[in-house]
PDB file of N, CA and C in Angstrom:
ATOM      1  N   UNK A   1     -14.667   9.023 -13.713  1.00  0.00           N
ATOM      2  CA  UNK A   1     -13.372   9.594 -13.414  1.00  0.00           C
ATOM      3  C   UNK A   1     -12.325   8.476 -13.360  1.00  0.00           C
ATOM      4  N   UNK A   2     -11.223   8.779 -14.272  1.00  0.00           N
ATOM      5  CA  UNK A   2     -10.086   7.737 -13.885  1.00  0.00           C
ATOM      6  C   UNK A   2      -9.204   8.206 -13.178  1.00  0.00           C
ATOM      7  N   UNK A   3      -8.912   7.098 -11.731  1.00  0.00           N
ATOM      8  CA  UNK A   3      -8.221   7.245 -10.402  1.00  0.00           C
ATOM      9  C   UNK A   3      -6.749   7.340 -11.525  1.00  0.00           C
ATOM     10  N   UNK A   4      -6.406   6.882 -11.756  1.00  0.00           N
ATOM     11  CA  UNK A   4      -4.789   6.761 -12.194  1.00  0.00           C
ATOM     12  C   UNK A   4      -4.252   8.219 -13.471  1.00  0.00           C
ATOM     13  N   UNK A   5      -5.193   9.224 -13.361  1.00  0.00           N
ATOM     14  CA  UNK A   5      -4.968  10.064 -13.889  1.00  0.00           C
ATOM     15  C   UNK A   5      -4.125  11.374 -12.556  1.00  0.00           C
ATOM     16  N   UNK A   6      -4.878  10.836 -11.529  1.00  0.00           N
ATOM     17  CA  UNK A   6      -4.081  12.159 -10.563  1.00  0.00           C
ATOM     18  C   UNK A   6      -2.866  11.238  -9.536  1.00  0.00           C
ATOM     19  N   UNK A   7      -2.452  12.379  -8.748  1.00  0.00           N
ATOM     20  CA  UNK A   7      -1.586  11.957  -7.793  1.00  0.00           C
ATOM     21  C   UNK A   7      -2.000  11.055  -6.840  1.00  0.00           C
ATOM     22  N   UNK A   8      -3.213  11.673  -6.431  1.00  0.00           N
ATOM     23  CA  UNK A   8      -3.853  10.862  -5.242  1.00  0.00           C
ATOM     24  C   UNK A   8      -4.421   9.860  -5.765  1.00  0.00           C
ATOM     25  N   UNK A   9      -5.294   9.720  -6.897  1.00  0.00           N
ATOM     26  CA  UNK A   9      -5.643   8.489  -7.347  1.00  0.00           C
ATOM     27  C   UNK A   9      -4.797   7.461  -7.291  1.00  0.00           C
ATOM     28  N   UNK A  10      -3.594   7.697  -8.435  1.00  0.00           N
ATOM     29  CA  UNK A  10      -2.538   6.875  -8.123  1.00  0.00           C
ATOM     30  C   UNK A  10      -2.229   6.558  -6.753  1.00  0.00           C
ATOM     31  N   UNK A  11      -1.992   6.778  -5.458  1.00  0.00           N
ATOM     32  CA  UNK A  11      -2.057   6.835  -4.350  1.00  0.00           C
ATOM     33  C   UNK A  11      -2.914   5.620  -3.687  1.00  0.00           C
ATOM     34  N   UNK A  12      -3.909   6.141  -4.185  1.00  0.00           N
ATOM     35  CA  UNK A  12      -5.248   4.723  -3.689  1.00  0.00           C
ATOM     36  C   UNK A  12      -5.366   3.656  -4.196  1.00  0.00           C
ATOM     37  N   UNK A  13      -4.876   3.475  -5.749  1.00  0.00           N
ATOM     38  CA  UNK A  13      -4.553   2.740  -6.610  1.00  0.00           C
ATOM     39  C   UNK A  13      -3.850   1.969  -5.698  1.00  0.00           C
ATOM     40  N   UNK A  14      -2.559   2.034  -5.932  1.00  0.00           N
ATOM     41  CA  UNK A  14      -1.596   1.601  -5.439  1.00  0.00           C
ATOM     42  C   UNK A  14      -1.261   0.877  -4.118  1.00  0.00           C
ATOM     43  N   UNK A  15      -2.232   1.649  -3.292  1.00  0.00           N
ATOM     44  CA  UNK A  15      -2.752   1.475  -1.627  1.00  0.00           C
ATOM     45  C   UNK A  15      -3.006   0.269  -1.859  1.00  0.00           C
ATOM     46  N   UNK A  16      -4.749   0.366  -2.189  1.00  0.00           N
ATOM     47  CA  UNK A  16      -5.213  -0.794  -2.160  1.00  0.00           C
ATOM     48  C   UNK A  16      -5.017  -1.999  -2.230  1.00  0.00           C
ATOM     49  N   UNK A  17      -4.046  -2.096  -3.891  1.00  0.00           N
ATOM     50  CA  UNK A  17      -3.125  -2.933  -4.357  1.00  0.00           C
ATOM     51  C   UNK A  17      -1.957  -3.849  -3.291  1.00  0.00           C
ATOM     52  N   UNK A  18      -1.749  -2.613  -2.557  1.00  0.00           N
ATOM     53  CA  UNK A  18      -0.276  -3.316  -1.926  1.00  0.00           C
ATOM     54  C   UNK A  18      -0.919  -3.683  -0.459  1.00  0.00           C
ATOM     55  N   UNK A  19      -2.400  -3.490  -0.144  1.00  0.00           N
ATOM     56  CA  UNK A  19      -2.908  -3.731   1.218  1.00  0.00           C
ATOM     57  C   UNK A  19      -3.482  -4.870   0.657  1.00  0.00           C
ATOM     58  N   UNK A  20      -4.142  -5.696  -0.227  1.00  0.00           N
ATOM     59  CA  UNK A  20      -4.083  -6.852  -0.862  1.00  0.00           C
ATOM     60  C   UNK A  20      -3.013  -7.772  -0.737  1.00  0.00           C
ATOM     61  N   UNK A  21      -2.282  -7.146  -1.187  1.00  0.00           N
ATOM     62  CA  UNK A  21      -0.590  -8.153  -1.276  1.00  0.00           C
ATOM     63  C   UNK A  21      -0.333  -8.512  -0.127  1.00  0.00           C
ATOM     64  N   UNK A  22      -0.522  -7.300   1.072  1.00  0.00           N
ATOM     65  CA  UNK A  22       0.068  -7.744   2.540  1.00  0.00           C
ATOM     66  C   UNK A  22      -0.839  -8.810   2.852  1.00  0.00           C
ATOM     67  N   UNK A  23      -2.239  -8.983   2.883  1.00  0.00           N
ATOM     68  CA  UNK A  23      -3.131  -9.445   3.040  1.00  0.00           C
ATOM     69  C   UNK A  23      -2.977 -10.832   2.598  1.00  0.00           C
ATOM     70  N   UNK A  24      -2.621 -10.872   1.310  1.00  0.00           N
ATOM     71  CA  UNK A  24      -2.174 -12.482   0.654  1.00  0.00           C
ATOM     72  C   UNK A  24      -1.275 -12.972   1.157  1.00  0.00           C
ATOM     73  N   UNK A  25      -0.458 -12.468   1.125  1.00  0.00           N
ATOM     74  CA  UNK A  25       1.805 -12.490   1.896  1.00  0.00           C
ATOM     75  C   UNK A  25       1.087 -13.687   3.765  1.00  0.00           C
ATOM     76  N   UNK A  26       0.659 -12.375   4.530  1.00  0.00           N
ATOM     77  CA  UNK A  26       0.194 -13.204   5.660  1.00  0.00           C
ATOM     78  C   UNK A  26      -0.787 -13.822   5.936  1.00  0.00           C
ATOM     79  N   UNK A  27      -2.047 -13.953   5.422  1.00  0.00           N
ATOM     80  CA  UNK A  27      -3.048 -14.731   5.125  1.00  0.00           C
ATOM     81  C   UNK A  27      -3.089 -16.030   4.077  1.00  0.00           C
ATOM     82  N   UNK A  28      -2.592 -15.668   3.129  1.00  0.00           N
ATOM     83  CA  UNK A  28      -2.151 -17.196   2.435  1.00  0.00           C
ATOM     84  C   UNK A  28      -0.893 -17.681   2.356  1.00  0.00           C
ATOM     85  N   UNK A  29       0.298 -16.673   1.949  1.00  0.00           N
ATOM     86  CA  UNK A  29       1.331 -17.233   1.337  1.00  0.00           C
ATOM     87  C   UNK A  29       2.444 -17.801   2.628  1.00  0.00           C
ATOM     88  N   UNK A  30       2.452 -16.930   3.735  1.00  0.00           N
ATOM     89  CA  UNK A  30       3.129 -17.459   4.973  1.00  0.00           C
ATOM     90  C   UNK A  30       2.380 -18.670   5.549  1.00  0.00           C
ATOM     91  N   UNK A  31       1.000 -19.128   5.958  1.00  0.00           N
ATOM     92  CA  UNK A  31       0.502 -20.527   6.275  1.00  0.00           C
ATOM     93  C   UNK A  31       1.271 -21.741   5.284  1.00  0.00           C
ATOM     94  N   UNK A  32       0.964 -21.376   3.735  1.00  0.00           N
ATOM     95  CA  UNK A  32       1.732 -22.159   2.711  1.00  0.00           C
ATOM     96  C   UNK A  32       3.056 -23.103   3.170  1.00  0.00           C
ATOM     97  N   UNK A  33       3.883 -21.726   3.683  1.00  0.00           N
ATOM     98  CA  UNK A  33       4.902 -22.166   3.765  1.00  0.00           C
ATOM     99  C   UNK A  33       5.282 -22.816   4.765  1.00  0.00           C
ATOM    100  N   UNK A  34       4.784 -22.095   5.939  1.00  0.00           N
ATOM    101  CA  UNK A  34       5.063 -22.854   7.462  1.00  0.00           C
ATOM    102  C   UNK A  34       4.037 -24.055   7.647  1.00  0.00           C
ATOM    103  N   UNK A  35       2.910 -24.329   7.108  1.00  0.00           N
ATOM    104  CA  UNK A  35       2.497 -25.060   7.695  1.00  0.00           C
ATOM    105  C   UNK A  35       2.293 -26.211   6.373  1.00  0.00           C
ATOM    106  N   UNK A  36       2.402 -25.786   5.366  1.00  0.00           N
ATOM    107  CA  UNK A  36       2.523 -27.070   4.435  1.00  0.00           C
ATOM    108  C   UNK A  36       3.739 -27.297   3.691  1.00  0.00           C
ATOM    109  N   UNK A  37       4.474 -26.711   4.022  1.00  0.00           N
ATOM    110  CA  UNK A  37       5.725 -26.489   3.319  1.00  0.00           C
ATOM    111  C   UNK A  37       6.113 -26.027   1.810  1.00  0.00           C
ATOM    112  N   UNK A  38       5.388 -25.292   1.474  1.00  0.00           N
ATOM    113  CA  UNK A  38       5.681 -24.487   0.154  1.00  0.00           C
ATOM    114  C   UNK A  38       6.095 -22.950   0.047  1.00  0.00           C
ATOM    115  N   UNK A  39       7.502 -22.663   0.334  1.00  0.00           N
ATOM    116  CA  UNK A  39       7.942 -21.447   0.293  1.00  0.00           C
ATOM    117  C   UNK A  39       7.668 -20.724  -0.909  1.00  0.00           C
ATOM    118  N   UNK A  40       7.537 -21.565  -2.131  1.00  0.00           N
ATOM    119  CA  UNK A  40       7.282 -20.694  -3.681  1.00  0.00           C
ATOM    120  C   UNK A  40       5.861 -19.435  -3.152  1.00  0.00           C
ATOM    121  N   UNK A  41       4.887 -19.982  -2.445  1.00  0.00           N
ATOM    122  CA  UNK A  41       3.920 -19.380  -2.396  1.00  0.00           C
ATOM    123  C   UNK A  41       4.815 -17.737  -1.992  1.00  0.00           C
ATOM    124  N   UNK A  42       5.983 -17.204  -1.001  1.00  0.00           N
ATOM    125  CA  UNK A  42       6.244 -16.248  -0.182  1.00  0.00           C
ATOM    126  C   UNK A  42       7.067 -15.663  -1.486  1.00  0.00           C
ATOM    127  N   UNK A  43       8.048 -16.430  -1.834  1.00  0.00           N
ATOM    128  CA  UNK A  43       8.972 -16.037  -2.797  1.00  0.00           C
ATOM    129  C   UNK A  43       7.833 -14.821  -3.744  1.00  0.00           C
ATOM    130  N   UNK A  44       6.656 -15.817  -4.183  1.00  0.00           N
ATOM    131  CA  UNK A  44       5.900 -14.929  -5.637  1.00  0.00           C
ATOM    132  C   UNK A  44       5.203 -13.925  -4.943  1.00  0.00           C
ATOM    133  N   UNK A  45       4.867 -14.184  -3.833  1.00  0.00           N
ATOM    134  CA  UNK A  45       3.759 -13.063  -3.495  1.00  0.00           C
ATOM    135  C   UNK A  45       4.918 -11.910  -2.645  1.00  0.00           C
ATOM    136  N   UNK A  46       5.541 -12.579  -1.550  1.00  0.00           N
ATOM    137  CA  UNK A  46       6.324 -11.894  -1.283  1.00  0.00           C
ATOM    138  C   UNK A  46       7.298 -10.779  -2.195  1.00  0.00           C
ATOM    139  N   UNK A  47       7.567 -11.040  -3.554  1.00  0.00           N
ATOM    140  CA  UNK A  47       8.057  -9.970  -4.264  1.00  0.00           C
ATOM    141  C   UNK A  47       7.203  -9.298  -4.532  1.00  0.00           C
ATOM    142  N   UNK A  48       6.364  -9.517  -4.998  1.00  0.00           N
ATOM    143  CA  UNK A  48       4.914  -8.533  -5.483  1.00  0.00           C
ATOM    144  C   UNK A  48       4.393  -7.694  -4.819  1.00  0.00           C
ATOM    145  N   UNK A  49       4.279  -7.994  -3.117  1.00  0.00           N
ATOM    146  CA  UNK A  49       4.412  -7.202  -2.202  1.00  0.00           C
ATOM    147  C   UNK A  49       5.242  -6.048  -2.449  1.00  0.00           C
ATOM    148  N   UNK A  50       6.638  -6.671  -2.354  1.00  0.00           N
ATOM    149  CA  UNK A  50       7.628  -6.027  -2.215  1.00  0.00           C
ATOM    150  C   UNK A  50       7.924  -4.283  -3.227  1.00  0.00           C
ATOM    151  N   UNK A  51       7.241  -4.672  -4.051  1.00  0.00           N
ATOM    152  CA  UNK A  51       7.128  -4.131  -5.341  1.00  0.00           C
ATOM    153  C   UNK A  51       6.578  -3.159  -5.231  1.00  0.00           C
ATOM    154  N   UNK A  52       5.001  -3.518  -4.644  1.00  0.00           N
ATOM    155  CA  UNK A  52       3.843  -2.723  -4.585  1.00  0.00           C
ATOM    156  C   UNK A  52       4.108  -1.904  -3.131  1.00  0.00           C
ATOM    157  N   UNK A  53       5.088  -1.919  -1.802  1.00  0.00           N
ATOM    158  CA  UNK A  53       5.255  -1.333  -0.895  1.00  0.00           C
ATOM    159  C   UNK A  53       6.249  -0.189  -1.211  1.00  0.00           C
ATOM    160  N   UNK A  54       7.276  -0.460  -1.753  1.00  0.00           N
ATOM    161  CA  UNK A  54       8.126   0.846  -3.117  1.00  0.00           C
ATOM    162  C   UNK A  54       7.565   1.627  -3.286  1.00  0.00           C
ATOM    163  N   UNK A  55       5.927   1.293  -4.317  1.00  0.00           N
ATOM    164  CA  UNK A  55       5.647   1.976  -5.299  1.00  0.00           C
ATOM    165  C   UNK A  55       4.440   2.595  -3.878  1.00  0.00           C
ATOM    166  N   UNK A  56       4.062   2.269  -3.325  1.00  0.00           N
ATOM    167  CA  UNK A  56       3.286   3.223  -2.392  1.00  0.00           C
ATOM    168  C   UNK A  56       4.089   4.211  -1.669  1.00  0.00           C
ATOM    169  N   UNK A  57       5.551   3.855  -0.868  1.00  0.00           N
ATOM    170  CA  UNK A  57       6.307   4.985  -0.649  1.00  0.00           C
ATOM    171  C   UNK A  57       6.471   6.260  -1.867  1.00  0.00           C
ATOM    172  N   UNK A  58       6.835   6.157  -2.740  1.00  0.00           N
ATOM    173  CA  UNK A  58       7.289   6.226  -3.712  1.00  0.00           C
ATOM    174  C   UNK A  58       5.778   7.250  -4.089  1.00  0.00           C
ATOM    175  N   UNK A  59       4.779   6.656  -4.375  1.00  0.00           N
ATOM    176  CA  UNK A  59       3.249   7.507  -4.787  1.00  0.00           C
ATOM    177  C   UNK A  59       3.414   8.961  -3.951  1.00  0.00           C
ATOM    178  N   UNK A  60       4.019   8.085  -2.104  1.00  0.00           N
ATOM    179  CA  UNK A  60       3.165   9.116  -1.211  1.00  0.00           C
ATOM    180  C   UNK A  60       3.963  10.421  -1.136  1.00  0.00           C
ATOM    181  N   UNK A  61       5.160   9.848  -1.300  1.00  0.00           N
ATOM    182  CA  UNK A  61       6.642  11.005  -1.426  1.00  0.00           C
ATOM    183  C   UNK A  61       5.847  12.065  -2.627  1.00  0.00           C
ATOM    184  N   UNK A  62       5.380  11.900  -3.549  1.00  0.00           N
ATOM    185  CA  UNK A  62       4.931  12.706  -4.607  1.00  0.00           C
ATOM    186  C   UNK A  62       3.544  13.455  -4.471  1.00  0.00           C
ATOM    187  N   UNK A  63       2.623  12.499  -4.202  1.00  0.00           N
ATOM    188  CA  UNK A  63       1.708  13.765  -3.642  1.00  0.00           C
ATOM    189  C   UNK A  63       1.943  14.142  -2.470  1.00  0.00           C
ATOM    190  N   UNK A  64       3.117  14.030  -1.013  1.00  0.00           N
ATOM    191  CA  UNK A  64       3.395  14.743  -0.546  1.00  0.00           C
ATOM    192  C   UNK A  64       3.634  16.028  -0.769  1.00  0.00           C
ATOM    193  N   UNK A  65       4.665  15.904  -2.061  1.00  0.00           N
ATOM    194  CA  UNK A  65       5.299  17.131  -2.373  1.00  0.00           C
ATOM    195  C   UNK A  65       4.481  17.880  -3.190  1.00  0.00           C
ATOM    196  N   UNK A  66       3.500  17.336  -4.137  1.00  0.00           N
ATOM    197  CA  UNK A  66       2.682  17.851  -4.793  1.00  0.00           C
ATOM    198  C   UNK A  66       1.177  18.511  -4.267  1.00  0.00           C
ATOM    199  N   UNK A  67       0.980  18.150  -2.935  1.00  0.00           N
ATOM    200  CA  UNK A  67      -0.182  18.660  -2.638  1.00  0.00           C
ATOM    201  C   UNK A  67       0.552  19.146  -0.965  1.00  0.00           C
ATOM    202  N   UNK A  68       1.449  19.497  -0.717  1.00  0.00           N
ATOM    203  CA  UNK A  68       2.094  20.474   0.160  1.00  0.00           C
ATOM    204  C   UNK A  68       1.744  19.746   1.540  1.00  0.00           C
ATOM    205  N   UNK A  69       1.559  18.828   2.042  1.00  0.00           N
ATOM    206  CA  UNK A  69       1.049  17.979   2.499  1.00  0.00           C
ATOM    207  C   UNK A  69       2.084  17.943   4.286  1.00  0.00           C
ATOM    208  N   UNK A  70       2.076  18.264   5.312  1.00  0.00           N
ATOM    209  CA  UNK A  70       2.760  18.117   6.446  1.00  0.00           C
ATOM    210  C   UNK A  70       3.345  16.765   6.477  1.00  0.00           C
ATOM    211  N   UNK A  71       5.017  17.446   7.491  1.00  0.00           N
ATOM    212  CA  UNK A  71       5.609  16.073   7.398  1.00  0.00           C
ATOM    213  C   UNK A  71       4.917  14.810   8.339  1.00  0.00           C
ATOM    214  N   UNK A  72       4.072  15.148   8.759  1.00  0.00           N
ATOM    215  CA  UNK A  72       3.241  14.529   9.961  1.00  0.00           C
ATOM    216  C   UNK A  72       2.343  13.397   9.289  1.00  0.00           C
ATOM    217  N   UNK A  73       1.536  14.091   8.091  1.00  0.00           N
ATOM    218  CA  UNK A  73       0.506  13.239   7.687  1.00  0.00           C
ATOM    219  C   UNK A  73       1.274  12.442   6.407  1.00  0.00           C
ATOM    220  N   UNK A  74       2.189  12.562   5.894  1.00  0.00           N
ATOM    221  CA  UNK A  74       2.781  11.933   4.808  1.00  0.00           C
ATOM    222  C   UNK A  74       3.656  10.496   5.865  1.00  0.00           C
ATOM    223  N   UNK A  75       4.168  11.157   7.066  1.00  0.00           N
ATOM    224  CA  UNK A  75       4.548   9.702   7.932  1.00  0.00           C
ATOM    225  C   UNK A  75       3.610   8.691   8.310  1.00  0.00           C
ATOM    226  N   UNK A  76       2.478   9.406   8.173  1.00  0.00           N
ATOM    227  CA  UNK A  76       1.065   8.866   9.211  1.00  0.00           C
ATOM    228  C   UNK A  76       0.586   7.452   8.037  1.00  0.00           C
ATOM    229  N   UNK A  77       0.685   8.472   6.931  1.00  0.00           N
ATOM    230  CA  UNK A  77       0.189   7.816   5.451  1.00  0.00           C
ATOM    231  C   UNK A  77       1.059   6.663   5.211  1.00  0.00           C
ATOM    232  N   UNK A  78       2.843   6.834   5.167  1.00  0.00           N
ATOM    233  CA  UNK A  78       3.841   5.742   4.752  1.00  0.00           C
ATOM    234  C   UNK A  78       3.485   4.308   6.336  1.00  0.00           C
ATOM    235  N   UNK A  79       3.362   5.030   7.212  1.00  0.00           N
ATOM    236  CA  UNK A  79       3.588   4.215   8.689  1.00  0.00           C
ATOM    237  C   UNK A  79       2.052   2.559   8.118  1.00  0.00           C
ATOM    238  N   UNK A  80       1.030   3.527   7.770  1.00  0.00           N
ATOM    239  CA  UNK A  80       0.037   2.840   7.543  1.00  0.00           C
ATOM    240  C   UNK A  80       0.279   1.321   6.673  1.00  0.00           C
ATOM    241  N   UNK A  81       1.282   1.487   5.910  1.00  0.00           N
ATOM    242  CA  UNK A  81       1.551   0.547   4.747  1.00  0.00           C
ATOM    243  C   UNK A  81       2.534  -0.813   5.593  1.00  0.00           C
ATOM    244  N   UNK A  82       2.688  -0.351   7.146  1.00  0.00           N
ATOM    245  CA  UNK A  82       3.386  -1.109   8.062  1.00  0.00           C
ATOM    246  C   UNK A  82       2.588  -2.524   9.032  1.00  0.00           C
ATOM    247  N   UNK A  83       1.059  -1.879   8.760  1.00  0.00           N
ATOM    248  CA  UNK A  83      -0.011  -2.824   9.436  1.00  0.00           C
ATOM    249  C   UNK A  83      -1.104  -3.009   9.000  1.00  0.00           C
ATOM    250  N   UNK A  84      -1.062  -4.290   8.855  1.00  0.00           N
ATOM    251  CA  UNK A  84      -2.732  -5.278   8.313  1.00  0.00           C
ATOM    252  C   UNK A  84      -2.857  -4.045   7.825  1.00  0.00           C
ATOM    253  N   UNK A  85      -3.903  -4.194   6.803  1.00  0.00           N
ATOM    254  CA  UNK A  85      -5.384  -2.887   6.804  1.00  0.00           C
ATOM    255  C   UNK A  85      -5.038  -1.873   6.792  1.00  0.00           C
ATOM    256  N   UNK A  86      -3.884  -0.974   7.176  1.00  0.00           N
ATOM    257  CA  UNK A  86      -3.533   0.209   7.586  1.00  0.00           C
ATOM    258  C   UNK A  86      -3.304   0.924   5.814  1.00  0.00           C
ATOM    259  N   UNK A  87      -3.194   0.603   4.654  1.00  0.00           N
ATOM    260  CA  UNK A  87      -3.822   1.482   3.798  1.00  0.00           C
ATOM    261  C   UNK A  87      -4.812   1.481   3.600  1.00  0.00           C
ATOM    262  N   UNK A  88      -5.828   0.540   3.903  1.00  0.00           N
ATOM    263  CA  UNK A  88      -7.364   0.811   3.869  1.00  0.00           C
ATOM    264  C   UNK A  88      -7.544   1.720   4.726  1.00  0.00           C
ATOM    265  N   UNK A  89      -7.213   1.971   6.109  1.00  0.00           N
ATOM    266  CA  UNK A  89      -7.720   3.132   6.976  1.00  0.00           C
ATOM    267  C   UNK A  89      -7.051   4.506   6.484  1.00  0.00           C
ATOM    268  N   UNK A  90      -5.641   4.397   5.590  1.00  0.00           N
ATOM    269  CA  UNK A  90      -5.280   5.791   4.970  1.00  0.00           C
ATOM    270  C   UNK A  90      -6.448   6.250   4.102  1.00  0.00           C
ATOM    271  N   UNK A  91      -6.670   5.166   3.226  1.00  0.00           N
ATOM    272  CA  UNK A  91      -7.129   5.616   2.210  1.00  0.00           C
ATOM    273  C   UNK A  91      -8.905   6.152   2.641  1.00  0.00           C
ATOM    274  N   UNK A  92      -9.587   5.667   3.707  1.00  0.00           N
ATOM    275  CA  UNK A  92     -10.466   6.270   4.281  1.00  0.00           C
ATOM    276  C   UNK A  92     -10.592   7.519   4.842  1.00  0.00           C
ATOM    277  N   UNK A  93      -9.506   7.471   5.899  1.00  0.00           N
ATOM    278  CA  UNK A  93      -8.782   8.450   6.756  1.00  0.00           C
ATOM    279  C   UNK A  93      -8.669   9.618   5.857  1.00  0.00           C
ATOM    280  N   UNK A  94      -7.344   9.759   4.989  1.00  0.00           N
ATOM    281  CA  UNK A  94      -6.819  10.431   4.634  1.00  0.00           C
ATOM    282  C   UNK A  94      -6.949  11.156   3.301  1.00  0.00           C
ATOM    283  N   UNK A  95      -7.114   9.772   2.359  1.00  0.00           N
ATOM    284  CA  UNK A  95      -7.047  10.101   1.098  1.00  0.00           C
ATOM    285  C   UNK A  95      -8.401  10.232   0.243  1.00  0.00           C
ATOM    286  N   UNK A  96      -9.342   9.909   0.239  1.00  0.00           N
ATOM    287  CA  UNK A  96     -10.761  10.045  -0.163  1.00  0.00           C
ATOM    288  C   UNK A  96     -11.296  11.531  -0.318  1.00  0.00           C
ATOM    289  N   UNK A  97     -10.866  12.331   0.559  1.00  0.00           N
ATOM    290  CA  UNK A  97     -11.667  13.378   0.749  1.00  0.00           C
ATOM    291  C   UNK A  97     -10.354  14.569   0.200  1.00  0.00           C
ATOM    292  N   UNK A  98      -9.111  13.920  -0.283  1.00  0.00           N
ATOM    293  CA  UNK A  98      -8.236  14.716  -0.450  1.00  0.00           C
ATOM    294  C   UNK A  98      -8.569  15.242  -2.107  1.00  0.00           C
ATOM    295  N   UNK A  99      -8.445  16.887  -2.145  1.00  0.00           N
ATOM    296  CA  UNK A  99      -8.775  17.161  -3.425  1.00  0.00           C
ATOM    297  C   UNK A  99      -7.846  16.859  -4.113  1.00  0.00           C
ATOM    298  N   UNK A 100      -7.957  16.517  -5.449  1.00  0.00           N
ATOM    299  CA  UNK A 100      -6.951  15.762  -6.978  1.00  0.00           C
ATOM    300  C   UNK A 100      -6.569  16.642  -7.208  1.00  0.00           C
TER     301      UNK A 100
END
């Protein structure tokens, strides 16, 4: 099955992706900078982040609307993309078991 054919796939896709980025951003690219002095590291990753946190709002707004989804769990879902790990626990939580 290819994930990037449905809504929700795209969704997890995307998750994952941008829970990586956060993951790099404060695990590598912020030490970089503060503690050895290389801001390039925040600048590159930091946009890429930036990019990939869009495009997860942006996913969830759509299978919100596309799978009729409460305004409760679509906040629960965007809020997640706010802490460490927190699209890994959506995408456990929430999105895995959600039908395509």
């Amino acid at each position: 099955m290819n994930l990037l054919t449905t809504t929700i796939g795209r969704l997890r896709v995307i998750g994952f992706l941008e829970g990586v980025s956060f993951l790099v951003l404060l695990g590598v690219a912020m030490p970089l900078k503060y503690f050895w002095g290389e801001p390039q590291a925040v600048r590159v990753v930091g946009m890429a982040h930036g990019v990939l946190f869009l495009a997860y709002i942006a996913a969830t707004v759509q299978a919100w609307l596309e799978h009729d989804w409460s305004w409760k769990r679509a906040a629960l879902i965007m809020l997640a993309s706010l802490v460490p790990f927190g699209t890994f626990y959506a995408d456990v939580k929430w999105l895995r078991s959600e039908r395509r």
